[in-house]
N, C-alpha and C. Protein backbone atom coordinates (compact mmCIF):
# COMPACT_ATOMS: atom_id res chain seq x y z
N UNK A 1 -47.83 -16.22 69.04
CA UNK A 1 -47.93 -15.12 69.99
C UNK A 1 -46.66 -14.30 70.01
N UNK A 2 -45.80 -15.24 69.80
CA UNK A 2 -44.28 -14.32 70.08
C UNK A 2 -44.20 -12.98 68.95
N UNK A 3 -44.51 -13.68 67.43
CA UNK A 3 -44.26 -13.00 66.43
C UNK A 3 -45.25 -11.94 66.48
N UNK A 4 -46.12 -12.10 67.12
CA UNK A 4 -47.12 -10.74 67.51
C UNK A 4 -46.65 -9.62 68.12
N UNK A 5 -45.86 -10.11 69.27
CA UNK A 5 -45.35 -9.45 69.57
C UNK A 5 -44.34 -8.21 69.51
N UNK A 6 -43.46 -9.20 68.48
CA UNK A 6 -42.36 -8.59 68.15
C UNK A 6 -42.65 -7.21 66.89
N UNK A 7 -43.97 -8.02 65.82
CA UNK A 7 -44.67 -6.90 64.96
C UNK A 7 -45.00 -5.91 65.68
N UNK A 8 -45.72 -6.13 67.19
CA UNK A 8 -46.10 -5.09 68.10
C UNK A 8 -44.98 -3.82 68.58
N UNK A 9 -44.16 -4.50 68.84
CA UNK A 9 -42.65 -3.94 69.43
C UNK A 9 -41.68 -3.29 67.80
N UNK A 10 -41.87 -3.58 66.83
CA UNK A 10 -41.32 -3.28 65.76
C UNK A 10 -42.28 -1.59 65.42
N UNK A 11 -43.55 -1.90 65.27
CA UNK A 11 -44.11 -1.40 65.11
C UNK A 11 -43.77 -0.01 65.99
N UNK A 12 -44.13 0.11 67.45
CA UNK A 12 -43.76 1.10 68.32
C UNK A 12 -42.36 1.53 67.43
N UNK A 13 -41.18 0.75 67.50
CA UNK A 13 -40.32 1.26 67.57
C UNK A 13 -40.53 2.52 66.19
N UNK A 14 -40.72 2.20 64.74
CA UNK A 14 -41.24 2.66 63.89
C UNK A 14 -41.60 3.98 63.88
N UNK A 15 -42.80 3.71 65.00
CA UNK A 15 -43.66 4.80 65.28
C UNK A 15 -42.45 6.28 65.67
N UNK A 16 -41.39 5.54 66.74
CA UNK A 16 -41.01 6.76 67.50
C UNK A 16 -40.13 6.94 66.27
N UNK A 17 -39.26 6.19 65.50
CA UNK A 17 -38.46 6.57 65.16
C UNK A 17 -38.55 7.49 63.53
N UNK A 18 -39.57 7.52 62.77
CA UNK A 18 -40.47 8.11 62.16
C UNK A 18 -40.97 9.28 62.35
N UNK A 19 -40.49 9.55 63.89
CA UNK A 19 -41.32 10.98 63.55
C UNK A 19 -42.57 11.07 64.23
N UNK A 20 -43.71 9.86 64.24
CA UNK A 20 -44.63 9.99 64.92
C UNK A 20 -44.77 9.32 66.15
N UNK A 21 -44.70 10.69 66.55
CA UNK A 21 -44.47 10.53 68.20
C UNK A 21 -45.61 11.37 68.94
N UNK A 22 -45.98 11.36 69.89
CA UNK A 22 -46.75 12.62 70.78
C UNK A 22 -45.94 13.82 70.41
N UNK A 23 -47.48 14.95 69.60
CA UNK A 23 -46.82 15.78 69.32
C UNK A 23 -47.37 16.95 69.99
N UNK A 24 -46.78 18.30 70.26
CA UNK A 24 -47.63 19.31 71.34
C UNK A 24 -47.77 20.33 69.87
N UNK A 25 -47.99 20.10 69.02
CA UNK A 25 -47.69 21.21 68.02
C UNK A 25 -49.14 21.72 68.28
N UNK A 26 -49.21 23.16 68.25
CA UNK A 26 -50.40 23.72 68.41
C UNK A 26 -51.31 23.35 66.91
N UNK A 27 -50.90 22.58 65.87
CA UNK A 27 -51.72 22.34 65.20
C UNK A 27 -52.94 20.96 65.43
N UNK A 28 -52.61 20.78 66.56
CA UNK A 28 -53.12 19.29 67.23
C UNK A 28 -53.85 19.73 68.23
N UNK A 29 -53.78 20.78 68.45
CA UNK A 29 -54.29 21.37 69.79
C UNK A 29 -54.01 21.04 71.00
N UNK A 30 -52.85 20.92 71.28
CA UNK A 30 -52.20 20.29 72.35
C UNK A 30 -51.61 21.83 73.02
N UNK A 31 -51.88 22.10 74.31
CA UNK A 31 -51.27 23.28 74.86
C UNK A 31 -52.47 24.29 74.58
N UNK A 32 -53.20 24.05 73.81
CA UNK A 32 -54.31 25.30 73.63
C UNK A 32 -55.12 25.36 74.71
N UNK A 33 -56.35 26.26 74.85
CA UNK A 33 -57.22 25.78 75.77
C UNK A 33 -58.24 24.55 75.30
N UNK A 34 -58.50 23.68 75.95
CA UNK A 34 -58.95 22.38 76.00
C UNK A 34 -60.31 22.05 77.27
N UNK A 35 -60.91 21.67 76.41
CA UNK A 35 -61.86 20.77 77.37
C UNK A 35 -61.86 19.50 77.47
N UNK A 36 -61.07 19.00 77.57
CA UNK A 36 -60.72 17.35 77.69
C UNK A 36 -59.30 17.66 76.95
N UNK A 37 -58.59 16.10 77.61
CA UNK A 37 -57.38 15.81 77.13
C UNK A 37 -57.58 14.37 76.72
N UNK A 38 -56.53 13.53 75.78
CA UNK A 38 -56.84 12.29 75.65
C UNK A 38 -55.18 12.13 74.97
N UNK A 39 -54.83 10.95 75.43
CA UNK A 39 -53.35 10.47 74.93
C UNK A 39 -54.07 9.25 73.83
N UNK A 40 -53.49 9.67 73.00
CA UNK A 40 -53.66 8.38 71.59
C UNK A 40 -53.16 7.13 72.03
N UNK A 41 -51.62 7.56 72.55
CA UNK A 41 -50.65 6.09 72.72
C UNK A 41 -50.81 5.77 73.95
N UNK A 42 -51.66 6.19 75.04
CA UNK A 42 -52.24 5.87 76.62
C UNK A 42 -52.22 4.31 76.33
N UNK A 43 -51.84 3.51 77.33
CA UNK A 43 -52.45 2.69 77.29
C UNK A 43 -53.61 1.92 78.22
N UNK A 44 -54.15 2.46 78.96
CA UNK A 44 -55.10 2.05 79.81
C UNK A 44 -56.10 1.08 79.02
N UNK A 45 -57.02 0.37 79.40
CA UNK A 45 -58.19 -0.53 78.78
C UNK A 45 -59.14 -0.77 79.80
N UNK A 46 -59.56 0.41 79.99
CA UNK A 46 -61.23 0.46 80.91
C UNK A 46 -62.47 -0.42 80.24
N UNK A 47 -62.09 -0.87 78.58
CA UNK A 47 -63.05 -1.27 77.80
C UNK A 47 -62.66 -3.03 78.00
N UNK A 48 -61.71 -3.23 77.34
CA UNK A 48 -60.81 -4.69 77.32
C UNK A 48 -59.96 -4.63 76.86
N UNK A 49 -59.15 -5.85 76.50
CA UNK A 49 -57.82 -6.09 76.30
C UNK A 49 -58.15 -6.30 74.22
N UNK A 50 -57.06 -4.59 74.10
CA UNK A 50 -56.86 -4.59 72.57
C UNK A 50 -56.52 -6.05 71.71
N UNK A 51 -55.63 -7.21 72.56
CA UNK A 51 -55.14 -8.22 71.92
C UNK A 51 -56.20 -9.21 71.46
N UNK A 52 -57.06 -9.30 72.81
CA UNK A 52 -58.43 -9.94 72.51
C UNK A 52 -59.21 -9.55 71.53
N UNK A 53 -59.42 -8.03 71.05
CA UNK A 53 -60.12 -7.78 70.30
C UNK A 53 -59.06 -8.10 68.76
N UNK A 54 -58.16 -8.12 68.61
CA UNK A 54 -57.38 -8.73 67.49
C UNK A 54 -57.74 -9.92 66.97
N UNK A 55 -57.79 -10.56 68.28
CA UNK A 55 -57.94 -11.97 67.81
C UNK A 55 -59.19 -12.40 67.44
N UNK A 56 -60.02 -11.60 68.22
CA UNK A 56 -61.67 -11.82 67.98
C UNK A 56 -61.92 -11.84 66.27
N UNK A 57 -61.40 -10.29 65.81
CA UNK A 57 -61.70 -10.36 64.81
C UNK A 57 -61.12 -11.25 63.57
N UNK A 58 -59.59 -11.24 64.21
CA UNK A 58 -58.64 -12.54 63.54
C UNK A 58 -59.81 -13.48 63.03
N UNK A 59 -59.92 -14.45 64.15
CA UNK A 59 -60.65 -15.51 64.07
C UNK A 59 -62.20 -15.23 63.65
N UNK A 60 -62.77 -14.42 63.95
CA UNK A 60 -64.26 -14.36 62.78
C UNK A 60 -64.31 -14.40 61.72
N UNK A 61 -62.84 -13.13 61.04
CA UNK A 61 -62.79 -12.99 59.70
C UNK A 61 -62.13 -14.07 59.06
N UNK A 62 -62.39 -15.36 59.64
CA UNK A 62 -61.68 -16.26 59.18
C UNK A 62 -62.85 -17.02 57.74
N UNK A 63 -64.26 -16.75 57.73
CA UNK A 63 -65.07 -17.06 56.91
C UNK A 63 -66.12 -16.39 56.75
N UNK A 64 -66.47 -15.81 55.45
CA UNK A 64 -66.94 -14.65 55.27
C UNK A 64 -68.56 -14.87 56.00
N UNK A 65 -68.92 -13.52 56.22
CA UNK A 65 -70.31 -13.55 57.33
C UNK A 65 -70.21 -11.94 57.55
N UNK A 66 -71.28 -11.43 57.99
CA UNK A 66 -71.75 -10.27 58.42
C UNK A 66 -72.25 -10.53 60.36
N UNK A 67 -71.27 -9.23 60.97
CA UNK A 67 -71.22 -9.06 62.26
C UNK A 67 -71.56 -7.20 62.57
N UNK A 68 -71.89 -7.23 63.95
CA UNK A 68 -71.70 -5.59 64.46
C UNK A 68 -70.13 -5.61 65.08
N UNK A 69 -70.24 -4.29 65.08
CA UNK A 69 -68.99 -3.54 66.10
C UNK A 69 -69.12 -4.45 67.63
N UNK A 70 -70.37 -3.99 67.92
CA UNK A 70 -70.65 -4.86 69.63
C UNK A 70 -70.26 -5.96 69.15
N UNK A 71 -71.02 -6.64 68.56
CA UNK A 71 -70.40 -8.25 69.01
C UNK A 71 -69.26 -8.42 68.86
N UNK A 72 -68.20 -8.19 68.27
CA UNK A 72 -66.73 -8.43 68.12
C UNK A 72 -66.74 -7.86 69.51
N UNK A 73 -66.53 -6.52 69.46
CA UNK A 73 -66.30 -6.19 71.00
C UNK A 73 -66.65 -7.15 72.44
N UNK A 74 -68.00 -7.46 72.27
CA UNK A 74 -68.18 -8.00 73.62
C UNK A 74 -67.85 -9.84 73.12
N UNK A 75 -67.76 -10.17 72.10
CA UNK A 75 -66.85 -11.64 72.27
C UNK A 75 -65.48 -12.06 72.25
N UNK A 76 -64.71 -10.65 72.43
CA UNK A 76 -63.62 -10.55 72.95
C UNK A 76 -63.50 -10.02 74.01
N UNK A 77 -64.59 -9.93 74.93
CA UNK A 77 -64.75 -9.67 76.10
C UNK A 77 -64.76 -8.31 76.93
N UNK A 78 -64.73 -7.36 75.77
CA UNK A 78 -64.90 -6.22 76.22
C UNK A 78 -66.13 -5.93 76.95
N UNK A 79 -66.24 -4.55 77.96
CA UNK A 79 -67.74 -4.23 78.54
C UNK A 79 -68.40 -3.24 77.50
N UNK A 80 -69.81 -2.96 77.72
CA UNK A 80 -70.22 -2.21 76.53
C UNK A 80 -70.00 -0.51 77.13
N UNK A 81 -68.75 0.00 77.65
CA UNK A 81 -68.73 1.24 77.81
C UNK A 81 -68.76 2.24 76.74
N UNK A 82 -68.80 2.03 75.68
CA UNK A 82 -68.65 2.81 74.62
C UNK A 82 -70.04 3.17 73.62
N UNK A 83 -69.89 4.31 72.96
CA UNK A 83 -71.34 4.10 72.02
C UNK A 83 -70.76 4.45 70.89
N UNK A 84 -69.59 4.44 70.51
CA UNK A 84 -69.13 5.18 69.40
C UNK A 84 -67.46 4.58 69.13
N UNK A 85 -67.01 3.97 68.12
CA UNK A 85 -65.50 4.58 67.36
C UNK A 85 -65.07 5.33 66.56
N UNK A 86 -64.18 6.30 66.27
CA UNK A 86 -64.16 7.06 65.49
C UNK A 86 -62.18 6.43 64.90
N UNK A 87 -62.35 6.66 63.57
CA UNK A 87 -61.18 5.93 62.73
C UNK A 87 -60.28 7.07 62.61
N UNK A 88 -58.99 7.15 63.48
CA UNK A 88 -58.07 8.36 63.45
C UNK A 88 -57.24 7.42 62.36
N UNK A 89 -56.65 8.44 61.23
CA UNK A 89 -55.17 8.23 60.54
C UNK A 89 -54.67 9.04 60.27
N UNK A 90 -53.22 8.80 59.62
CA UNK A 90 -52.33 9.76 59.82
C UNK A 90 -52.56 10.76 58.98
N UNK A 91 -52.57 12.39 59.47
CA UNK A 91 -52.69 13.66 58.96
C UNK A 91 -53.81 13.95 59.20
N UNK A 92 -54.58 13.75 60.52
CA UNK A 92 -56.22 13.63 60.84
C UNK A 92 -56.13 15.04 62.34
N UNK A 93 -56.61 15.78 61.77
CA UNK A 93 -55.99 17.26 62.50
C UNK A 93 -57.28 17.39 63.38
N UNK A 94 -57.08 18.44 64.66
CA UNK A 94 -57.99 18.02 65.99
C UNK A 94 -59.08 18.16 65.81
N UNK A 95 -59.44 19.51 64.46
CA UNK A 95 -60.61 19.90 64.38
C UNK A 95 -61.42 18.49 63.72
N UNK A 96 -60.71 17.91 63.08
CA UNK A 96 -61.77 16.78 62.06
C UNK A 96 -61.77 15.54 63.31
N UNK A 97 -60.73 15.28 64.21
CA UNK A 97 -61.42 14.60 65.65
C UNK A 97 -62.14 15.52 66.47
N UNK A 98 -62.28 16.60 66.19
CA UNK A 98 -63.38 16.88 67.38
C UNK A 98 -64.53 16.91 66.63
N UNK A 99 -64.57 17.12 65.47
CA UNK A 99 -66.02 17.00 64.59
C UNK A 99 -66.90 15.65 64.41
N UNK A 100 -65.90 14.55 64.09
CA UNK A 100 -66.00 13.34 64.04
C UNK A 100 -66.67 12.59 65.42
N UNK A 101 -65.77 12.63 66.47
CA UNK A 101 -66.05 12.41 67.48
C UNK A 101 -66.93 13.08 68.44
N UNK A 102 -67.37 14.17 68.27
CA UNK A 102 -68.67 14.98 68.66
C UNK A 102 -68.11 15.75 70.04
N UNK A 103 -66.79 15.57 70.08
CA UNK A 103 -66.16 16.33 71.36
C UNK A 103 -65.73 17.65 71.13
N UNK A 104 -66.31 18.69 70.55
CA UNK A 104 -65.73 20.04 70.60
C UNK A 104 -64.93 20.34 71.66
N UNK A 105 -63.76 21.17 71.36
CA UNK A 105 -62.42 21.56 72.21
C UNK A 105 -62.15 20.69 72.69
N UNK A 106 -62.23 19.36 72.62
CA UNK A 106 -61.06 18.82 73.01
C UNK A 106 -59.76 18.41 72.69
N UNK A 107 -58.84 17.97 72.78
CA UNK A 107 -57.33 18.00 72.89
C UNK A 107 -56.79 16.64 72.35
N UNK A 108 -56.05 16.04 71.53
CA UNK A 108 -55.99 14.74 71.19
C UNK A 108 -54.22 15.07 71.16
N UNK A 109 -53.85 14.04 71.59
CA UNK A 109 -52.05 13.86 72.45
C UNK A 109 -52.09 13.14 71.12
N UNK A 110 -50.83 13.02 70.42
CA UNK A 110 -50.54 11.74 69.32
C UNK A 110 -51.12 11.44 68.24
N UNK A 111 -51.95 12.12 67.72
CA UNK A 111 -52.44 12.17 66.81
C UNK A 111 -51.59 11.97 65.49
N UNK A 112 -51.29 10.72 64.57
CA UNK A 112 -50.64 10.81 63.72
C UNK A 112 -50.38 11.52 62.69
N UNK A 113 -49.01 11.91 62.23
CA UNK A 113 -48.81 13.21 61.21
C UNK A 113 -48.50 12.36 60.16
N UNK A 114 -49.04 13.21 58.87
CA UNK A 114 -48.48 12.21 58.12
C UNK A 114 -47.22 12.92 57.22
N UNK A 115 -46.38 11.98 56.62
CA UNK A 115 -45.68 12.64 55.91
C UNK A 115 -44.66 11.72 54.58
N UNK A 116 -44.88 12.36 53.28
CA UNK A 116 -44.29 11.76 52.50
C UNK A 116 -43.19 10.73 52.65
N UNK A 117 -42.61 10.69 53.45
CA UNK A 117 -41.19 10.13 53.99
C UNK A 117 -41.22 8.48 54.04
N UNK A 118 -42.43 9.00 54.74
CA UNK A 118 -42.70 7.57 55.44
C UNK A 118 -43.93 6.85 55.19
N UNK A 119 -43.76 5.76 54.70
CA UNK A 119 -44.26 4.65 53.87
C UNK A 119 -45.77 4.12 54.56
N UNK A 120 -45.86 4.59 56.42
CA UNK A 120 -46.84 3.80 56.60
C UNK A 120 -47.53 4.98 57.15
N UNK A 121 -48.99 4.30 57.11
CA UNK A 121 -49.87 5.03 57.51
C UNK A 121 -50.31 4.94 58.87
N UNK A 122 -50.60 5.15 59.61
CA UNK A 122 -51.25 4.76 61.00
C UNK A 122 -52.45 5.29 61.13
N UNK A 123 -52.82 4.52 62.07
CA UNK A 123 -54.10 4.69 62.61
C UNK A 123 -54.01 4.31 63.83
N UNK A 124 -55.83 4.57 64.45
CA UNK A 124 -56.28 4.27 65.85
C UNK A 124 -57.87 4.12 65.59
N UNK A 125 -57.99 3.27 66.47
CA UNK A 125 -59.72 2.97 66.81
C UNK A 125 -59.71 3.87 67.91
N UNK A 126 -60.01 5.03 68.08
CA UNK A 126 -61.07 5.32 69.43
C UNK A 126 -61.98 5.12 69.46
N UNK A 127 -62.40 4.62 70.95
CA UNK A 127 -63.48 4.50 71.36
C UNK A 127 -64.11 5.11 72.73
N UNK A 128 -65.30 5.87 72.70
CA UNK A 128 -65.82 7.03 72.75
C UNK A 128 -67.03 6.74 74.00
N UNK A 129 -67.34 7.08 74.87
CA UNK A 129 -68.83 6.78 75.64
C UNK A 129 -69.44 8.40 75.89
N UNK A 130 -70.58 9.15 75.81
CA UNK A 130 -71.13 10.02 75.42
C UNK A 130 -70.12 11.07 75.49
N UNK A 131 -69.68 11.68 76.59
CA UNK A 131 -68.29 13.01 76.35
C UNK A 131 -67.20 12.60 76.81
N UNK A 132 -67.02 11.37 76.54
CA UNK A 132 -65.24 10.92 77.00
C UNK A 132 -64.65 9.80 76.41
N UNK A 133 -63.37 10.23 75.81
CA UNK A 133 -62.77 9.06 75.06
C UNK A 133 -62.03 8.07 75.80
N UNK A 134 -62.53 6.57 75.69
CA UNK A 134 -62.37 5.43 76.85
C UNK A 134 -60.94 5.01 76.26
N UNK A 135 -60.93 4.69 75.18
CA UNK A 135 -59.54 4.02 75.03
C UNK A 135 -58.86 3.78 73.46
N UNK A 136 -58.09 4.14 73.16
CA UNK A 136 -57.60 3.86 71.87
C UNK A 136 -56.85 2.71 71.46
N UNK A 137 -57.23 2.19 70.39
CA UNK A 137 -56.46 0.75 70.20
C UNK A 137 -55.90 1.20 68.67
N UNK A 138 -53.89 1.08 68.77
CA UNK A 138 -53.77 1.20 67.62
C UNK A 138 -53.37 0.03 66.48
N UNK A 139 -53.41 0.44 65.18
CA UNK A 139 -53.40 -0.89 64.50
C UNK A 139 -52.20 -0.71 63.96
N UNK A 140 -51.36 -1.91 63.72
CA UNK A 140 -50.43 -1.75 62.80
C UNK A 140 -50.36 -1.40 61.52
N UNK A 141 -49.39 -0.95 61.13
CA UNK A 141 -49.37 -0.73 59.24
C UNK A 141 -50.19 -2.00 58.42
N UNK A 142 -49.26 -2.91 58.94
CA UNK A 142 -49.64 -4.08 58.45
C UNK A 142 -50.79 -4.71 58.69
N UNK A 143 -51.54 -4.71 59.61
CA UNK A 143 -52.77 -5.53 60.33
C UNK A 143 -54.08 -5.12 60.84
N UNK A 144 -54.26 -3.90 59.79
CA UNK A 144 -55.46 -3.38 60.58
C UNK A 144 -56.61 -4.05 60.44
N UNK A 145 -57.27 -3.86 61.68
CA UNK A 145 -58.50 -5.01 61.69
C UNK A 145 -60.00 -4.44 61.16
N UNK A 146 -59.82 -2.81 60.14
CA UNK A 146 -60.86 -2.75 59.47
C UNK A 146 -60.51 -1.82 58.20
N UNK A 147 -60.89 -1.93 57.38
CA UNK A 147 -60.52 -1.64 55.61
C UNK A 147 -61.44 -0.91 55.11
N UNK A 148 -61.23 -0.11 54.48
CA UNK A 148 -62.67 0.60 53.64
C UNK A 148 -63.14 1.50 54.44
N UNK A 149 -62.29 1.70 55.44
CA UNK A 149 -62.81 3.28 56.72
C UNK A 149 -61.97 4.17 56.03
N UNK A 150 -62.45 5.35 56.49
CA UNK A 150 -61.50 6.68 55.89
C UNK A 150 -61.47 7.57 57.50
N UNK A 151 -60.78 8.57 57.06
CA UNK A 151 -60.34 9.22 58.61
C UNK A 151 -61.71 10.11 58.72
N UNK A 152 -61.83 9.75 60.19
CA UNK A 152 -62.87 10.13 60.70
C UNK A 152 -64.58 9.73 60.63
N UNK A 153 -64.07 8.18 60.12
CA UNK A 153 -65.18 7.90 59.99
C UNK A 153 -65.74 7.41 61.65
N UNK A 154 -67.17 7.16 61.80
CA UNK A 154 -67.83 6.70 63.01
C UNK A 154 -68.63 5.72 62.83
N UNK A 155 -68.00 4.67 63.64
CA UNK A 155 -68.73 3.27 63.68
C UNK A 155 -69.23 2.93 65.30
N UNK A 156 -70.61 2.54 64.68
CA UNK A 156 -71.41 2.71 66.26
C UNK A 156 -71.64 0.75 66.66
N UNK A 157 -71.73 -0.14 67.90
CA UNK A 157 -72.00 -1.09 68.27
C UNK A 157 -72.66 -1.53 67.34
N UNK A 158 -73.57 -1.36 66.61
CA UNK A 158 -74.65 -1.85 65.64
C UNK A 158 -74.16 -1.60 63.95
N UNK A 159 -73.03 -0.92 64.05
CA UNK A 159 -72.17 -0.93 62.60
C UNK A 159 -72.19 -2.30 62.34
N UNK A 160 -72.63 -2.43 60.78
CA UNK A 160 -72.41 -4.28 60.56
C UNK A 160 -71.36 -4.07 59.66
N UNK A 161 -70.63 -5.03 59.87
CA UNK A 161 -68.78 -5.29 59.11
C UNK A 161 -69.73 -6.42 58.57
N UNK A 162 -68.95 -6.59 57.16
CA UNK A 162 -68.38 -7.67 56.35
C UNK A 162 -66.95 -8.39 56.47
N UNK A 163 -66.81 -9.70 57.17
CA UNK A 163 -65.56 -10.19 56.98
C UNK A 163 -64.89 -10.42 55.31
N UNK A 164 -63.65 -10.56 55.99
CA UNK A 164 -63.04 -10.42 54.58
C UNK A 164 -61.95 -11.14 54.70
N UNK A 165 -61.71 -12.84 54.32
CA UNK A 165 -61.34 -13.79 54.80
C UNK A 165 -59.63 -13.21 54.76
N UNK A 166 -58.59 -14.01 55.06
CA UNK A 166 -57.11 -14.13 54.20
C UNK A 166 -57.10 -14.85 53.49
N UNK A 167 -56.44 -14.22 52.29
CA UNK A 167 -56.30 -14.66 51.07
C UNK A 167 -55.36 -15.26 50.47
N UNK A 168 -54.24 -15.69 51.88
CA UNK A 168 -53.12 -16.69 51.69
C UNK A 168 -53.18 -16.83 53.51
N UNK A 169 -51.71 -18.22 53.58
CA UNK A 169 -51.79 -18.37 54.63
C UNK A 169 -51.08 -17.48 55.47
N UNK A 170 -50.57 -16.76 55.03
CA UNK A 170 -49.60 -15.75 55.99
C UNK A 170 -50.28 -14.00 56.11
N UNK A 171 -52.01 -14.25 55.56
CA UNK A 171 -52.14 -13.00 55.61
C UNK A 171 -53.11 -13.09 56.58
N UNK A 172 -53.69 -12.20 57.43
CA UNK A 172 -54.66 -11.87 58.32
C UNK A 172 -56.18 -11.86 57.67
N UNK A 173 -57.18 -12.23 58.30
CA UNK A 173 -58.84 -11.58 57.68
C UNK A 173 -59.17 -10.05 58.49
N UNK A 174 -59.92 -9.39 58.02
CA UNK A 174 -60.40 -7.69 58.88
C UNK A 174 -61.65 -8.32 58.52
N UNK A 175 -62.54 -6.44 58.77
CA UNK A 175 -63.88 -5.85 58.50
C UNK A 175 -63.48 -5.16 57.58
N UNK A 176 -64.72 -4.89 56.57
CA UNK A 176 -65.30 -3.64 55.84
C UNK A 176 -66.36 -3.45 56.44
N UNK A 177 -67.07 -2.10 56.17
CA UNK A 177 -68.42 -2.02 56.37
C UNK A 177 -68.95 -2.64 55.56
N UNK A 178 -70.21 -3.38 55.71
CA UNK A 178 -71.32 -4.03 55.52
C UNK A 178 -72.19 -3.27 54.63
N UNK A 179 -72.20 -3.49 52.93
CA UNK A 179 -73.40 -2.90 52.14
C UNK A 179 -73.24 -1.35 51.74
């Protein structure tokens, strides 16, 4: 748990010191006119606790099998407020989250930039309930808990993942999509 942590806390630090930070650049649409606002790096969890869902998937993808989005979600104890995730990464500009995510004009805070410089990529799971984004969970460089997504893709409760075990002892298992 500790060393989770500290990847967690390394990670942030990374983030700010990199460059990607909350950005207002009008290319993000931040400051424009907006119909909704949403902070990337918010941390609220109206859905559940992001750590739980780590571990959920940690421990499923521990032997290969086919699962949905919901069930990871709700056996890490999340509620089913959501009908939708949409896969933000870095250089993922507002128009391709508002297209993706079906939220025209709205406003996305933090949206990762990307840039040659820097080695890692980031991402975020949002997750979405019909016109409002509930909560974003971001993944580390190192640990993301799904592979084979591209930016802006949309994975709904009934998305079936393929686990995808670790392939030593010091590496993590994720999702792919399923087929």
């Amino acid at each position: 748990m500790g060393i989770k942590l500290i990847t967690a806390v390394v990670a942030t630090a990374m983030l700010v010191l990199t460059g990607c930070t909350v950005s207002s650049a009008p290319r993000n649409g931040v400051g424009e006119n907006c119909t909704g606002m949403f902070e990337l790096a918010s941390n609220p969890q109206p859905l559940g606790s992001p750590a739980r869902l780590e571990q959920t998937v940690r421990t499923k993808a521990t032997a290969p099998g086919t699962v949905s989005l919901g069930v990871l979600t709700a056996e890490a104890g999340w509620n089913d407020g959501w009908d939708r995730m949409v896969v933000v990464q870095s250089g993922m500009t507002r128009e391709t989250m508002n297209s993706a995510s079906g939220l025209a004009g709205y406003c996305w805070r933090g949206l990762p930039v990307f840039s040659s410089d820097d080695p890692f990529h980031y991402e975020y799971y949002v997750f979405i309930l019909d016109s409002a984004p509930k909560q974003a969970v971001p993944a580390i460089p190192s640990g993301k808990l799904f592979s084979n997504v591209r930016r802006g893709d949309v994975l709904r409760p009934d998305t079936l993942l393929q686990a995808v075990p670790p392939a030593g002892a010091r590496q993590s298992g994720y999702f792919v999509p399923a087929g």
